[in-house]
C-alpha atoms as a PDB file:
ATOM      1  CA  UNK A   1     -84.296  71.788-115.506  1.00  0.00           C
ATOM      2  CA  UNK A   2     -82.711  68.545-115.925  1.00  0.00           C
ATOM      3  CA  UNK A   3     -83.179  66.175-113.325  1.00  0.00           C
ATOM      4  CA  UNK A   4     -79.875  64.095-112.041  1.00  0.00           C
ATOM      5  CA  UNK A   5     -79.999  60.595-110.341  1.00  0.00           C
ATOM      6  CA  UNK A   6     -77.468  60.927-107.242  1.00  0.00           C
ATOM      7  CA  UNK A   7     -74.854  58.207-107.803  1.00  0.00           C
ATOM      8  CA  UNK A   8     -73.502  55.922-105.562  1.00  0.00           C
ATOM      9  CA  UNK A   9     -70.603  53.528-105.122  1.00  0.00           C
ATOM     10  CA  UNK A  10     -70.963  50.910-103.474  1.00  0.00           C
ATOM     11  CA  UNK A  11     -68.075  48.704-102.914  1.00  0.00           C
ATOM     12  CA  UNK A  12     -67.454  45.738-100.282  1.00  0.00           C
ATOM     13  CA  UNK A  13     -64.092  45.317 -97.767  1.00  0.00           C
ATOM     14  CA  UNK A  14     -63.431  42.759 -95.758  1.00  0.00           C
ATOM     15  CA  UNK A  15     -66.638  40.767 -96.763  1.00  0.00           C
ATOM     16  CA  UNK A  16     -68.170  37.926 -99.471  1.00  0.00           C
ATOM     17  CA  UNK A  17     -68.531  38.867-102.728  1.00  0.00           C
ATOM     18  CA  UNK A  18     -72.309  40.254-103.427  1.00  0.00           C
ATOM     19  CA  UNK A  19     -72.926  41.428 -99.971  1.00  0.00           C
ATOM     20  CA  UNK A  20     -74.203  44.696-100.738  1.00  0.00           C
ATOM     21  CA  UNK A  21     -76.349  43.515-104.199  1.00  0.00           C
ATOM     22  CA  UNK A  22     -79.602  43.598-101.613  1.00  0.00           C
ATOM     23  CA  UNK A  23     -78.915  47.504-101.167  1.00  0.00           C
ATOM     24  CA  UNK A  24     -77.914  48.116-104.611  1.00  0.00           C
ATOM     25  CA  UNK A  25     -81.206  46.645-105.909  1.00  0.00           C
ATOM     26  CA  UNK A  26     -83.187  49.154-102.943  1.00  0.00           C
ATOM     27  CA  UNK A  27     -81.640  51.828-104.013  1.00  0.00           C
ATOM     28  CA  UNK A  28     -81.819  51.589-107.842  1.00  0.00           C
ATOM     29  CA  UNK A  29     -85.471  50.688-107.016  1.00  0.00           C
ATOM     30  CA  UNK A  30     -85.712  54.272-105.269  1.00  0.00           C
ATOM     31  CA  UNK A  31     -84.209  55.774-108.340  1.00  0.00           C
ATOM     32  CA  UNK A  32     -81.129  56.472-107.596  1.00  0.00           C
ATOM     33  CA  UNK A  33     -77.841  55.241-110.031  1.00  0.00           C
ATOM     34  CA  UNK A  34     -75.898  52.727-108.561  1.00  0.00           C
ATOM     35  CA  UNK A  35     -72.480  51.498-109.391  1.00  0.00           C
ATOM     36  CA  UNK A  36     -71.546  48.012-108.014  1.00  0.00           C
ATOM     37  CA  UNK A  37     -67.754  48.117-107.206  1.00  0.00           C
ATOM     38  CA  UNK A  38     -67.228  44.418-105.745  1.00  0.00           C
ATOM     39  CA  UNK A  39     -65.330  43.423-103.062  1.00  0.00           C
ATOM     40  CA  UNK A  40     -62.383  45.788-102.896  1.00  0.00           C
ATOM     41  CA  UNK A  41     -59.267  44.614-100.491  1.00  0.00           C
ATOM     42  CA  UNK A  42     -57.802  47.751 -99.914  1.00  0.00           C
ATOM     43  CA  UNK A  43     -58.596  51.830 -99.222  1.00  0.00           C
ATOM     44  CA  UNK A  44     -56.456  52.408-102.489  1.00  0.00           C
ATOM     45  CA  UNK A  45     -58.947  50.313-104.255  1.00  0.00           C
ATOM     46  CA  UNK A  46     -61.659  52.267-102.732  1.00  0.00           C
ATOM     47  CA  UNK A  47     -60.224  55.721-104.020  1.00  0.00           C
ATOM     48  CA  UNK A  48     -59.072  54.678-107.495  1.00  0.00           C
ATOM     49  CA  UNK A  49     -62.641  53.594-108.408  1.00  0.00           C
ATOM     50  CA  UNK A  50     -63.829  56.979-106.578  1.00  0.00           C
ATOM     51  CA  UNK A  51     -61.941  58.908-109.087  1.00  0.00           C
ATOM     52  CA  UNK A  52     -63.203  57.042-112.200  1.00  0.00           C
ATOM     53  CA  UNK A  53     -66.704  56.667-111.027  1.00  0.00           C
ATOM     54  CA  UNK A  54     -67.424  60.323-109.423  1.00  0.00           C
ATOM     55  CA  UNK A  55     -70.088  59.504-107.183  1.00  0.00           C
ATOM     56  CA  UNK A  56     -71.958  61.648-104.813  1.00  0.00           C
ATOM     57  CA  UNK A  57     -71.662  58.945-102.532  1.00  0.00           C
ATOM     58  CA  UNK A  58     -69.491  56.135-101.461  1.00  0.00           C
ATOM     59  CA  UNK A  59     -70.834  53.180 -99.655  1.00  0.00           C
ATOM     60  CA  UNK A  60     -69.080  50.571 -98.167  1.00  0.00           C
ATOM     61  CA  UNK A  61     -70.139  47.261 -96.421  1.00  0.00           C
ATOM     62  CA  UNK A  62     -67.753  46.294 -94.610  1.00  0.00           C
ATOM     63  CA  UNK A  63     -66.811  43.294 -92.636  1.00  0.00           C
ATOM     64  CA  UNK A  64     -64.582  43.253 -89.067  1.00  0.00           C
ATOM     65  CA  UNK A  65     -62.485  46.131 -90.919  1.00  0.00           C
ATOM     66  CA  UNK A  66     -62.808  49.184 -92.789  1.00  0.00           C
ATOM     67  CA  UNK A  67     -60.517  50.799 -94.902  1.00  0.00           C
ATOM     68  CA  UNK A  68     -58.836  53.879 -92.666  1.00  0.00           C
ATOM     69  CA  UNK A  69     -58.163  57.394 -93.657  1.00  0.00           C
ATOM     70  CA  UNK A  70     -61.019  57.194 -96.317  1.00  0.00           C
ATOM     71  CA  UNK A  71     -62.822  59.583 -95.241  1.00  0.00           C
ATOM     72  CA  UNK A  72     -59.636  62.289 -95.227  1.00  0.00           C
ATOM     73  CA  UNK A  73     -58.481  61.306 -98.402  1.00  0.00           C
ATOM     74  CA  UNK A  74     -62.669  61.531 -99.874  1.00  0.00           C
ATOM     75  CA  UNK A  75     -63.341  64.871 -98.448  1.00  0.00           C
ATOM     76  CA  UNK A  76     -66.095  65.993-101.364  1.00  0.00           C
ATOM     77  CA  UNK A  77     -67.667  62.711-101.327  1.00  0.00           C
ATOM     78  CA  UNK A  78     -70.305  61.702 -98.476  1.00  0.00           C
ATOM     79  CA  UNK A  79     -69.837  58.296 -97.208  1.00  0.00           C
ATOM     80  CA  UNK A  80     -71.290  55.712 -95.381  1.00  0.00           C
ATOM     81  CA  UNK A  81     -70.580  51.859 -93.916  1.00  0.00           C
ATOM     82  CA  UNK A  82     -72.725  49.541 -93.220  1.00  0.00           C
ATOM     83  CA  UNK A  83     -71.709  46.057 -91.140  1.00  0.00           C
ATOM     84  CA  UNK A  84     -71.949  45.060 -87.354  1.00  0.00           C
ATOM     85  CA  UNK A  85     -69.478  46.616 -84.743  1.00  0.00           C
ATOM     86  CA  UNK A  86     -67.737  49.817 -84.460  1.00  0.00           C
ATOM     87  CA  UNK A  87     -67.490  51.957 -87.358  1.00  0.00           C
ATOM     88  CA  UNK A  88     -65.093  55.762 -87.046  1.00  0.00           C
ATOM     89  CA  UNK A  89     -67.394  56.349 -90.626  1.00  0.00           C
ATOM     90  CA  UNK A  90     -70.006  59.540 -89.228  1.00  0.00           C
ATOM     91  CA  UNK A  91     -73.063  57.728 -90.961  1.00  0.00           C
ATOM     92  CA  UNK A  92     -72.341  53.999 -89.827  1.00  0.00           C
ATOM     93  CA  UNK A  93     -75.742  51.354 -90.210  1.00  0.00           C
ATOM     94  CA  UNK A  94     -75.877  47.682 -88.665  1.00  0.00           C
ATOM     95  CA  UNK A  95     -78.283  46.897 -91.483  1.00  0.00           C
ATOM     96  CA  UNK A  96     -78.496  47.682 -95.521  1.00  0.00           C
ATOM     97  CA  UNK A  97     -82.513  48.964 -94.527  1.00  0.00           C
ATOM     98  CA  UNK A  98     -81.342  51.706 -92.554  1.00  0.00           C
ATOM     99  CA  UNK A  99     -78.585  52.657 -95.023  1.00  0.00           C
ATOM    100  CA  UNK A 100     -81.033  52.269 -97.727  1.00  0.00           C
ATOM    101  CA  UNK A 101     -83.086  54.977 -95.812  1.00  0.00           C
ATOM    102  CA  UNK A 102     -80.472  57.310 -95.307  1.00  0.00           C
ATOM    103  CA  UNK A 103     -78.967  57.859 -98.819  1.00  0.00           C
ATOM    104  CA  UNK A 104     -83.321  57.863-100.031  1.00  0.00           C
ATOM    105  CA  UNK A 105     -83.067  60.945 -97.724  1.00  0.00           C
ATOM    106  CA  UNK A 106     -80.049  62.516 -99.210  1.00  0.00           C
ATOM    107  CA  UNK A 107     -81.522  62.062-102.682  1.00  0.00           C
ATOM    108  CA  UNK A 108     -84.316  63.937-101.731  1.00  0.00           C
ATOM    109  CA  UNK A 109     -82.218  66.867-100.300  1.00  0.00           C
ATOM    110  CA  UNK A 110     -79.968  66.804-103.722  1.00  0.00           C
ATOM    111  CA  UNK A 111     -82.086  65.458-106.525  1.00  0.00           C
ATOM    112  CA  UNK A 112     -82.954  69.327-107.712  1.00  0.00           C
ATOM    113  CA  UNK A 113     -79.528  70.992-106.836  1.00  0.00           C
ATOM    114  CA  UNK A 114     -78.074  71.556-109.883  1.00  0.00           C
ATOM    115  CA  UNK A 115     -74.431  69.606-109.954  1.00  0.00           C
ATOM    116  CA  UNK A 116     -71.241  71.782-109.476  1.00  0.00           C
ATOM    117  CA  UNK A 117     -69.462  69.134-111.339  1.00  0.00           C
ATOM    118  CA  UNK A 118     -68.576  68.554-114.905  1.00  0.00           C
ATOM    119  CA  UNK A 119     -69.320  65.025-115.780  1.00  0.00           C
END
């Protein structure tokens, strides 16, 4: 059986450029494939590059905002946010260790489950 890296997004709204490079670098260090999106300005952004890039996951570190209606318009793809205040995304982290964490977790869940998608 072939193994598969899980592959994640990760884009940034509503903050500086190279914001989420610290997480990127975890992650890729944990084995998992990482695309860096940039700073994105808008949720149409977000889903354009989530249609070209076919990740697993989509993670977003956000500033004061986050894009809204993502996650109903991204119902196959598992997301999560990561930035200080409220958050309406279901796996929502204050810091890019504990989001780091979670998708390490998910990998380990997923890593052997062969993909139902055509790549």
């Amino acid at each position: 059986m072939t193994r598969r890296l899980l592959r994640v997004v990760l884009a940034e709204f509503g903050v500086g450029e190279g914001a989420s490079v610290a997480l990127g670098r975890a992650l890729r260090d944990d084995g998992v494939e990482v695309v860096y999106a940039g700073r994105l300005d808008t949720a149409e952004q977000l889903l354009r590059t989530v249609e070209q890039e076919d990740p697993d996951i989509l993670g977003v570190v956000r500033g004061a905002s986050e894009p809204e209606g993502l996650a109903d318009a991204l119902p196959d793809v598992l997301l999560f946010a990561v930035g200080n205040g409220p958050s309406g995304f279901d796996n929502a982290f204050e810091s890019l260790e504990e989001a780091a964490n979670w998708v390490s977790g998910v990998r380990s869940h997923t890593v052997e489950t062969p993909s139902d998608r055509v790549r």
